[in-house]
C-alpha atoms as a PDB file:
ATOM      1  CA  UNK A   1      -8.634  18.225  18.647  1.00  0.00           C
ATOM      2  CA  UNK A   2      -5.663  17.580  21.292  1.00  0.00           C
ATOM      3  CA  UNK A   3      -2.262  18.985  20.321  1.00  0.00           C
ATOM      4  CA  UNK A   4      -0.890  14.880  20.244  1.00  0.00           C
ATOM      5  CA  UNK A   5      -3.138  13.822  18.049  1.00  0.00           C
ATOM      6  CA  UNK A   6      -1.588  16.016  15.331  1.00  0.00           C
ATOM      7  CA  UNK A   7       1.720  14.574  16.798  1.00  0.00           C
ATOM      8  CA  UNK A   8       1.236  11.133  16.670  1.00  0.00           C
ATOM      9  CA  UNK A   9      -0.678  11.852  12.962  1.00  0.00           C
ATOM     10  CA  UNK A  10       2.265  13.127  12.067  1.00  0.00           C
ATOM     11  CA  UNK A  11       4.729  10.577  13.364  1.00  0.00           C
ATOM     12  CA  UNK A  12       2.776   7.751  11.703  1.00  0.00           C
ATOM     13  CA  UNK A  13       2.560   9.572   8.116  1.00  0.00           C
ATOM     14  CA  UNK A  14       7.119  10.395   8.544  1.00  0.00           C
ATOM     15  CA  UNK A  15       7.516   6.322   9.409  1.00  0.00           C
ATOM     16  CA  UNK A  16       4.945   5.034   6.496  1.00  0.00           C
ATOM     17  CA  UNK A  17       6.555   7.204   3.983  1.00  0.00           C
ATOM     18  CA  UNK A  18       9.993   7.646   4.844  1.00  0.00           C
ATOM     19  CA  UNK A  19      11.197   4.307   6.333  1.00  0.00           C
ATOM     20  CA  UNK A  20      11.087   2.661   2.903  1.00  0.00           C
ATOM     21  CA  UNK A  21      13.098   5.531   1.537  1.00  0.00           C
ATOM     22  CA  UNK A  22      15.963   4.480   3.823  1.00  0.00           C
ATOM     23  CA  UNK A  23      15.615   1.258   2.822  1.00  0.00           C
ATOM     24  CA  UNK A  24      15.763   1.102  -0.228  1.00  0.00           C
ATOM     25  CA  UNK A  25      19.440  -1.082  -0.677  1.00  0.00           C
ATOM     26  CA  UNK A  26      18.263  -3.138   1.924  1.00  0.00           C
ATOM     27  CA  UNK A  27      14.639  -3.763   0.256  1.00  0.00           C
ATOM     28  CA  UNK A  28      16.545  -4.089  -3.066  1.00  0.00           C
ATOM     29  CA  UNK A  29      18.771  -6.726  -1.486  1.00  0.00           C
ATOM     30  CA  UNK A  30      16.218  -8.836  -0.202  1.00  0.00           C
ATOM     31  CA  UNK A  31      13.830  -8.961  -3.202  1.00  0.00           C
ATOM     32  CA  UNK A  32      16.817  -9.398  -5.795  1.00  0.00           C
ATOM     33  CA  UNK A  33      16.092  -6.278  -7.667  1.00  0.00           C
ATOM     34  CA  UNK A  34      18.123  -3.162  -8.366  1.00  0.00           C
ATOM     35  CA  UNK A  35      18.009  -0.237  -6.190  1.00  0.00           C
ATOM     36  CA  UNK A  36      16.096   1.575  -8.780  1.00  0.00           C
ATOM     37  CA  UNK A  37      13.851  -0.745  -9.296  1.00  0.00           C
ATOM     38  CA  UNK A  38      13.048  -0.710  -5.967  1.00  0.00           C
ATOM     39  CA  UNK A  39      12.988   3.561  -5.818  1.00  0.00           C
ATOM     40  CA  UNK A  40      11.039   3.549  -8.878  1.00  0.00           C
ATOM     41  CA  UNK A  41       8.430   1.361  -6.854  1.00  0.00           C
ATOM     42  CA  UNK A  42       8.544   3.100  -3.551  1.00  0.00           C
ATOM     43  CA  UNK A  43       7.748   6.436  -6.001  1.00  0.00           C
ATOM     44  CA  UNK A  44       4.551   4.889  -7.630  1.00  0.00           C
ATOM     45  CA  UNK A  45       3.381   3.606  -4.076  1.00  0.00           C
ATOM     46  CA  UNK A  46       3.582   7.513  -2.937  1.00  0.00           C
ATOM     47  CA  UNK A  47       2.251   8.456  -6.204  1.00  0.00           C
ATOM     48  CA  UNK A  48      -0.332   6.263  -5.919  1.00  0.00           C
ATOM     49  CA  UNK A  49      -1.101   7.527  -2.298  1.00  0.00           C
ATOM     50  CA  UNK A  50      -0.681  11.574  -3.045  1.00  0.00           C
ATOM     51  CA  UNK A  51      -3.429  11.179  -5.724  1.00  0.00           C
ATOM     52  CA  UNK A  52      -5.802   8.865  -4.559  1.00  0.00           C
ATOM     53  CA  UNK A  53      -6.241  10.284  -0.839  1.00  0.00           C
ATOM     54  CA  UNK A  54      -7.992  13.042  -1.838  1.00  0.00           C
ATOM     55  CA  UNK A  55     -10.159  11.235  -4.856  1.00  0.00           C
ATOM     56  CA  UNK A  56     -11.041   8.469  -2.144  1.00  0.00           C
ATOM     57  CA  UNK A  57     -11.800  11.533   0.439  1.00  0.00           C
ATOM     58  CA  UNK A  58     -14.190  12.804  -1.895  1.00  0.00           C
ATOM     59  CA  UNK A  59     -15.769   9.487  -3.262  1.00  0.00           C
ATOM     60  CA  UNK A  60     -16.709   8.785   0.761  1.00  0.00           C
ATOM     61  CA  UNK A  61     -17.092  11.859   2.039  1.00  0.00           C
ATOM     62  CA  UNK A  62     -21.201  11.038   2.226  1.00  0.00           C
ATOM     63  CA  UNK A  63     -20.309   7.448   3.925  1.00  0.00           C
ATOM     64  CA  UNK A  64     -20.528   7.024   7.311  1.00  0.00           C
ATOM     65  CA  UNK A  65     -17.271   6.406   9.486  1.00  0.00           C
ATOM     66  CA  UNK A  66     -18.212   2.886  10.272  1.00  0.00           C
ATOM     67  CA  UNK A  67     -19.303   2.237   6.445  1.00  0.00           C
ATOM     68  CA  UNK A  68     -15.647   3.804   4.947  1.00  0.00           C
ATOM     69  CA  UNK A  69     -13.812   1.607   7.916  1.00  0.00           C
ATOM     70  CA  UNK A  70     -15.391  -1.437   7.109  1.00  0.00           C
ATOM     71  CA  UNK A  71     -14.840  -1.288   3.457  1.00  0.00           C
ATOM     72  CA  UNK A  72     -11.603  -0.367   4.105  1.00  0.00           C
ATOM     73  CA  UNK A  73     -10.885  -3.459   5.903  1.00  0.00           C
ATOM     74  CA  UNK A  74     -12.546  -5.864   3.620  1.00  0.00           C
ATOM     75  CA  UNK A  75     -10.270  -4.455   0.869  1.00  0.00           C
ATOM     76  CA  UNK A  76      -7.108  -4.746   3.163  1.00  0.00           C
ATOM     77  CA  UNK A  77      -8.376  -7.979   4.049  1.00  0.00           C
ATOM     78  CA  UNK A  78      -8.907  -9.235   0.670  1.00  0.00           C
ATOM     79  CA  UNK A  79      -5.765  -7.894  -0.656  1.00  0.00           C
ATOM     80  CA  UNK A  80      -3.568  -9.579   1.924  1.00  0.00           C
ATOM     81  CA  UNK A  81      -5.495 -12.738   0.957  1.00  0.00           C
ATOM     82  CA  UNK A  82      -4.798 -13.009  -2.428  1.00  0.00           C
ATOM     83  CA  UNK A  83      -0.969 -11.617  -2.104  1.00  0.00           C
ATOM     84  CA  UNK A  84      -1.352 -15.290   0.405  1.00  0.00           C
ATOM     85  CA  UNK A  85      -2.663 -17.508  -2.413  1.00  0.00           C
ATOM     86  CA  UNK A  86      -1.651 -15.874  -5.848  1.00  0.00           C
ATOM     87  CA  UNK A  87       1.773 -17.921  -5.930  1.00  0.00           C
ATOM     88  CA  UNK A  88      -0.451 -21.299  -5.447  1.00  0.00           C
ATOM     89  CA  UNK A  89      -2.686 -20.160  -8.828  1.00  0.00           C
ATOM     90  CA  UNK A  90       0.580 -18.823 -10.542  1.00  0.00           C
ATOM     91  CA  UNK A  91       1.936 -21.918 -11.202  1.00  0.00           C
ATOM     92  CA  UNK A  92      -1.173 -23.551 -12.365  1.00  0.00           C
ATOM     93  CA  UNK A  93      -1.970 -20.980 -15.106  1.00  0.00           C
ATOM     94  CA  UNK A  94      -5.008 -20.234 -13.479  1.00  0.00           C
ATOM     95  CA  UNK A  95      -4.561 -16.328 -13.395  1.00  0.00           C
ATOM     96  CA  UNK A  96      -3.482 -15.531 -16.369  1.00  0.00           C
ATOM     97  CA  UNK A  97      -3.563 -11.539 -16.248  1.00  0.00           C
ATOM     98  CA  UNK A  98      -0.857 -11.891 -13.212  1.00  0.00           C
ATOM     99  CA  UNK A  99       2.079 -11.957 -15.053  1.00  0.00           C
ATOM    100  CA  UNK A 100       2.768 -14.935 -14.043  1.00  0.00           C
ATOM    101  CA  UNK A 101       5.881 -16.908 -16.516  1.00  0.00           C
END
C-alpha cells in the first residue's frame, strides 16, 4: 500500500478521536452538561470503539467489501434517522424505553 495512505489513515483516526477531547468545555457548554459528563461520554464512545472494532472485524471478516459497506451504511443511515425523529415520538409517549420524561 502507498506510504499516504497510512498518512491520511492516520490523520483521520488523530481528528475523530482527539478533536472531541479538546472540546470537551465547549461540547459541555453547548449541551448544558458538566464537563465530566461530557468526558465521561467522550470515554464510553472510545470505549465503545476500542472494543468493538476488532469484534465487528471478526464478525465480517467472511463478508464481502461491498456487503460490510452497505450494511454499514444502512445502520449509519438508520441511526441518523431516528436521532431525526425520536424527539417527535418522545413527547407522545410512544417510545417508552427512550428515557424520555
Amino acid at each position: 500500500m502507498p506510504f499516504v495512505i497510512y498518512v491520511f489513515a492516520i490523520s483521520a483516526l488523530g481528528l475523530a478521536e482527539f478533536v472531541p477531547i479538546g472540546l470537551t468545555d465547549v461540547m459541555a457548554q453547548g449541551l448544558g452538561v458538566g464537563v465530566e459528563q461530557t468526558g465521561a461520554a467522550v470515554t464510553t464512545y472510545a470505549l465503545g470503539a476500542t472494543f468493538s472494532a476488532p469484534i465487528l472485524s471478526a464478525l465480517t471478516a467472511s463478508w464481502s467489501r461491498k456487503k460490510v459497506m452497505l450494511t454499514t451504511a444502512v445502520g449509519s443511515l438508520s441511526a441518523a434517522f431516528a436521532s431525526a425523529v425520536g424527539p417527535l415520538y418522545c413527547g407522545s409517549g410512544a417510545w417508552p424505553v427512550c428515557g424520555c420524561r
